[in-house]
N, C-alpha and C. Protein backbone atom coordinates (compact mmCIF):
# COMPACT_ATOMS: atom_id res chain seq x y z
N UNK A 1 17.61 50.16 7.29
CA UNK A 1 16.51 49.47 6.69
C UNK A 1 15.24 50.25 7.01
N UNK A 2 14.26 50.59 5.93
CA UNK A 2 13.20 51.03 6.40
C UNK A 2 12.20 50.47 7.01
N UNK A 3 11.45 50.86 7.37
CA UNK A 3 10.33 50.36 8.37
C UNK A 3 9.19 49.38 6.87
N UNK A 4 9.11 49.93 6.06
CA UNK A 4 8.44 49.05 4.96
C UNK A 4 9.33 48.04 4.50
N UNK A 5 10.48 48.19 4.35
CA UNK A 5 11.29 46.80 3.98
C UNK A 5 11.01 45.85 5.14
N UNK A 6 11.09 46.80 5.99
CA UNK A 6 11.76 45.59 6.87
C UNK A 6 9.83 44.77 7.51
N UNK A 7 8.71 45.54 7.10
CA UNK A 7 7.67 45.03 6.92
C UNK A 7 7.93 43.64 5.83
N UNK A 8 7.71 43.76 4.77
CA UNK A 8 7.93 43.06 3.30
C UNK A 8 8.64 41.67 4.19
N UNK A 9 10.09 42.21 4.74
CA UNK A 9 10.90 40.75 5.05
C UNK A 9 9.79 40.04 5.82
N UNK A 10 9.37 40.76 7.26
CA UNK A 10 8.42 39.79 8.00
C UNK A 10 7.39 39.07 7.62
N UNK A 11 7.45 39.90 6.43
CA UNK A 11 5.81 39.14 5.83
C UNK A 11 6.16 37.58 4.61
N UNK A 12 7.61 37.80 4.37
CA UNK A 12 7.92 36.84 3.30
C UNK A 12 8.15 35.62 4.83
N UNK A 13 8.89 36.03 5.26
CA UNK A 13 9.53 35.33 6.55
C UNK A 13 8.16 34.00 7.42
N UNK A 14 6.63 35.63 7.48
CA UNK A 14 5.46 34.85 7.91
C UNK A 14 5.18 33.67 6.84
N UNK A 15 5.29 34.25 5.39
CA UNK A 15 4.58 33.30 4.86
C UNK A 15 5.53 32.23 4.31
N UNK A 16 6.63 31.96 4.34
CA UNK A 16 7.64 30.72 4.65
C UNK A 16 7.36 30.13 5.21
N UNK A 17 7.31 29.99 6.47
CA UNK A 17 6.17 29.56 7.80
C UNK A 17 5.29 28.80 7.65
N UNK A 18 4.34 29.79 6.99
CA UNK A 18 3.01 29.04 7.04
C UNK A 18 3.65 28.04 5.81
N UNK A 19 4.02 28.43 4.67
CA UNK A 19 3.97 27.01 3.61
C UNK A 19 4.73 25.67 3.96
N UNK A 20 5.95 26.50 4.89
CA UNK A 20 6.64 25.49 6.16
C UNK A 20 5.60 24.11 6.45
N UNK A 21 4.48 24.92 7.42
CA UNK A 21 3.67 24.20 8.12
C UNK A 21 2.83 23.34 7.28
N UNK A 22 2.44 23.60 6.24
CA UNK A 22 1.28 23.42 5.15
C UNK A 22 2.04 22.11 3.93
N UNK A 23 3.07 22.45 4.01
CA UNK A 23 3.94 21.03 3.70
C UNK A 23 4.15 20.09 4.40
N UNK A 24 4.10 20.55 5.58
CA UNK A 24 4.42 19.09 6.22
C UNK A 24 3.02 18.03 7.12
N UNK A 25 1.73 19.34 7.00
CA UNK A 25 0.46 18.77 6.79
C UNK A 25 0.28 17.75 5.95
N UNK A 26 0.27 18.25 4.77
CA UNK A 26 0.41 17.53 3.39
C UNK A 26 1.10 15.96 3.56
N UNK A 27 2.22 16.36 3.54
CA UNK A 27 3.24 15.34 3.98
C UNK A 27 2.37 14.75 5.10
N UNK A 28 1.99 14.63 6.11
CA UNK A 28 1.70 13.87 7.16
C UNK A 28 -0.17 12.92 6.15
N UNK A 29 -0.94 13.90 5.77
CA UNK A 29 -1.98 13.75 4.96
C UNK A 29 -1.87 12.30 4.01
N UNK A 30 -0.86 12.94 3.28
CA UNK A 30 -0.31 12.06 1.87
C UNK A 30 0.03 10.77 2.60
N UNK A 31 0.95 10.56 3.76
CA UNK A 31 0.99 8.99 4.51
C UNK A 31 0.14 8.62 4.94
N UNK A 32 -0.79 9.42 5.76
CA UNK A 32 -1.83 8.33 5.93
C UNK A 32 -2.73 7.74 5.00
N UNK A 33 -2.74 8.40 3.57
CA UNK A 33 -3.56 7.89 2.97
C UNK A 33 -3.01 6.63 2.40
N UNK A 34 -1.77 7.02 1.91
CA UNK A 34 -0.86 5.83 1.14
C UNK A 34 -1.05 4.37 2.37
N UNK A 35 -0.84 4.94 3.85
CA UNK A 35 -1.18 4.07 4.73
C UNK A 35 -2.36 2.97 4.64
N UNK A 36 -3.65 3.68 4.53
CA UNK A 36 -4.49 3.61 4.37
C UNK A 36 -5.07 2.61 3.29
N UNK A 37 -4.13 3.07 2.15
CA UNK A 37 -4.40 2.68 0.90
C UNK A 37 -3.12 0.88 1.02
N UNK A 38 -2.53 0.90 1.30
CA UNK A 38 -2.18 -0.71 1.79
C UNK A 38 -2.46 -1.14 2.60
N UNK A 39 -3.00 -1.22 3.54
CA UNK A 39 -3.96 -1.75 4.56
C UNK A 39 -5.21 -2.23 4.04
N UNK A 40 -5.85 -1.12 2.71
CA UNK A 40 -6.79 -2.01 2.43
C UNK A 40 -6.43 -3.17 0.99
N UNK A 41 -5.62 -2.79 0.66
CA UNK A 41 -5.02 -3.52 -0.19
C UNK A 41 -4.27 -5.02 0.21
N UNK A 42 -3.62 -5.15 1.56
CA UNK A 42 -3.47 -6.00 2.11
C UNK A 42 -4.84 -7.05 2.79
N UNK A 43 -5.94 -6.62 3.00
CA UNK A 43 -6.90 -6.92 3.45
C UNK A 43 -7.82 -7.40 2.61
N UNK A 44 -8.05 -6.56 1.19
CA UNK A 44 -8.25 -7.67 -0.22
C UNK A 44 -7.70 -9.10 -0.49
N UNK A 45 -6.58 -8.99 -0.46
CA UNK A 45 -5.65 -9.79 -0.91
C UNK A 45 -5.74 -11.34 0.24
N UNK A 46 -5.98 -10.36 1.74
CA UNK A 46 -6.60 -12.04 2.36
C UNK A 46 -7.46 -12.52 2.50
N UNK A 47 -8.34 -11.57 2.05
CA UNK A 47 -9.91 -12.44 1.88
C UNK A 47 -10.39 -13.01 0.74
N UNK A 48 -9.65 -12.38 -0.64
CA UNK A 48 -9.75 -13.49 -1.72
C UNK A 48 -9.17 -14.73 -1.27
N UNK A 49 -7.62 -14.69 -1.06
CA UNK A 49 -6.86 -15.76 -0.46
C UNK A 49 -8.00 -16.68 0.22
N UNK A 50 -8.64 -16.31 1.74
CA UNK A 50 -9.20 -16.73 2.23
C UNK A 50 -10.57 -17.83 1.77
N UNK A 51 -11.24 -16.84 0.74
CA UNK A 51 -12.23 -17.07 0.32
C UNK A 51 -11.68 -18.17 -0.79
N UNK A 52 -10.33 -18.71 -1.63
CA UNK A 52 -9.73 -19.52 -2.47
C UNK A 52 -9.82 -20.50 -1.99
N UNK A 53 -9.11 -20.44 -0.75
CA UNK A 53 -8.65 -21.72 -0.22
C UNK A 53 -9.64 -22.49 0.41
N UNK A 54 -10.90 -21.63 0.73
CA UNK A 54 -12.47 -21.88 1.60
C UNK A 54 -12.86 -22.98 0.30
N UNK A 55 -13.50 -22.35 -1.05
CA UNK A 55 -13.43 -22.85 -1.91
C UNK A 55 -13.04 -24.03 -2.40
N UNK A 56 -11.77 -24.42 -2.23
CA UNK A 56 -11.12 -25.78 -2.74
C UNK A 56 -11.11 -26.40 -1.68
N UNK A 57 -10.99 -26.44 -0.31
CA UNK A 57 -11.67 -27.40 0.31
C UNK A 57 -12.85 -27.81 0.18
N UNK A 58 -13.81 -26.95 0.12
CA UNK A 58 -15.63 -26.84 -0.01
C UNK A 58 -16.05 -27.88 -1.74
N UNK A 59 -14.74 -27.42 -2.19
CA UNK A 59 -14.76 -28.24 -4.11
C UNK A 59 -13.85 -28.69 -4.57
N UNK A 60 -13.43 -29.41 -3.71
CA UNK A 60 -11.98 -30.03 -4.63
C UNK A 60 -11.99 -30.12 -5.73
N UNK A 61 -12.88 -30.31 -6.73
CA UNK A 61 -12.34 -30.06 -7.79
C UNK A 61 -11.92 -28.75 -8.71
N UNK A 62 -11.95 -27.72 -7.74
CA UNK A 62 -11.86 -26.18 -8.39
C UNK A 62 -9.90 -26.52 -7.72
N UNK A 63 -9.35 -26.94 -7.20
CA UNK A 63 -7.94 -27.19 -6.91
C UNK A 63 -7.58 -27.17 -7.95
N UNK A 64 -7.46 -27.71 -9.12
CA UNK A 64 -6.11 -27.69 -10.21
C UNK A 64 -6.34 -26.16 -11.27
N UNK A 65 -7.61 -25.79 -11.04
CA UNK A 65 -8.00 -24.49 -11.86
C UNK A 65 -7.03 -23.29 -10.98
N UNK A 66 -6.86 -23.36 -9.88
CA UNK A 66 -6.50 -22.96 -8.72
C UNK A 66 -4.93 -22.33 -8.98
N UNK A 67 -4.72 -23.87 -9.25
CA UNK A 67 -3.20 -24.28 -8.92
C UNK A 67 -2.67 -23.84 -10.53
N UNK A 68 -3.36 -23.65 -11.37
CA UNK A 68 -2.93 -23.28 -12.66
C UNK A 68 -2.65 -21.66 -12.48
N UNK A 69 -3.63 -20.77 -12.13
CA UNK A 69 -3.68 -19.49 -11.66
C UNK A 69 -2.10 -19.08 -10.71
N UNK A 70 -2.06 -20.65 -9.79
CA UNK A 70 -0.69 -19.90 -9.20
C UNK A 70 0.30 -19.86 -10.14
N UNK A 71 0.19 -21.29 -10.75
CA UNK A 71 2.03 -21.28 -12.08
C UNK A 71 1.79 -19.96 -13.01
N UNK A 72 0.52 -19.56 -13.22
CA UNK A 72 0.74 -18.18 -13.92
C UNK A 72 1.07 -16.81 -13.47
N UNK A 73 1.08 -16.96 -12.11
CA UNK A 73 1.22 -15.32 -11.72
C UNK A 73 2.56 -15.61 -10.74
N UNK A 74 2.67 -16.46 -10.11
CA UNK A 74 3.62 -16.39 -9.09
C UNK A 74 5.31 -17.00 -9.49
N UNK A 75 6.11 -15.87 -9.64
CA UNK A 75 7.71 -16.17 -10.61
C UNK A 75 7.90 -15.89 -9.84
N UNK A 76 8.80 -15.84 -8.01
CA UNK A 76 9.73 -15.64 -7.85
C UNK A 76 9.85 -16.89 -6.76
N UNK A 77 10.94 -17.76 -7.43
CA UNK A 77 11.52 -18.44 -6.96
C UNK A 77 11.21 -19.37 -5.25
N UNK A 78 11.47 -18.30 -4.32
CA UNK A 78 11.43 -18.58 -2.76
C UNK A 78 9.95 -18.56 -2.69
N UNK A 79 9.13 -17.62 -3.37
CA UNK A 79 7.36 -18.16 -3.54
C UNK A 79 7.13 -19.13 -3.70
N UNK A 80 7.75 -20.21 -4.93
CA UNK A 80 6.87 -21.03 -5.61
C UNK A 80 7.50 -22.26 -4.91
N UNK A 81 8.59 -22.39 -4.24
CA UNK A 81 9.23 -23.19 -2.99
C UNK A 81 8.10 -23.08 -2.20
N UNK A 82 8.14 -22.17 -1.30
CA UNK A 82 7.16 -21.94 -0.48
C UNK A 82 5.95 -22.74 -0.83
N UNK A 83 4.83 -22.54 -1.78
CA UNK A 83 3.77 -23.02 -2.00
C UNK A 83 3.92 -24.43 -2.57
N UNK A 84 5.48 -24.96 -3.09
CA UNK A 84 5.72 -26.44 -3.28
C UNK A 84 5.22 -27.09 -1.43
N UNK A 85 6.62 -26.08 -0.40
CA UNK A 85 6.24 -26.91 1.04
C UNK A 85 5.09 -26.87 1.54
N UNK A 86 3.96 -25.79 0.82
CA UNK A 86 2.81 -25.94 1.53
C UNK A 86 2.13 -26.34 0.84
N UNK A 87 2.11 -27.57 -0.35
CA UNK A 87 1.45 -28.26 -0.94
C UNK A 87 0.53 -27.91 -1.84
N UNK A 88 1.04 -26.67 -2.51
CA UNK A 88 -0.13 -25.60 -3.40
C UNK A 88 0.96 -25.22 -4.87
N UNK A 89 1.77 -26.16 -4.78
CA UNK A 89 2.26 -26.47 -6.57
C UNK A 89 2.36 -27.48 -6.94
């Protein structure tokens, strides 16, 4: 093998490596954001909640506007149980 081939290999070899490393940056990057990105998405979701339920105590009469919003969005079954035992269907 010549001394320039065998340059060429080390250098394909180096830069395997680095894209090695640079993928799995990425990869580590890309989760935290996705992380990131349901955490705040989870954290929306309880302060509307929060701010709903603040609401219909504060106005009972905003309750059946409420309760209409849930029969429209919420289909699965063990949910709408759920919000029967907790008195929100």
């Amino acid at each position: 093998m010549t001394t320039q081939t065998r340059a060429k290999r080390d250098a394909l070899a180096e830069l395997l490596e680095r894209r090695k490393k640079l993928d799995q940056r990425i990869t580590e990057i890309e989760r935290r954001k996705n992380g990131e990105a349901r955490k705040n998405d989870t954290r929306v979701k309880v302060l509307l909640g929060a701010a709903t339920i603040n609401d219909v105590e504060v106005h009972p009469e905003t309750r059946a506007g409420e309760i209409a919003k849930l029969h429209r969005a919420i289909t699965k079954e063990r949910d709408i149980q759920f919000l029967k035992d907790m008195g929100w269907w």
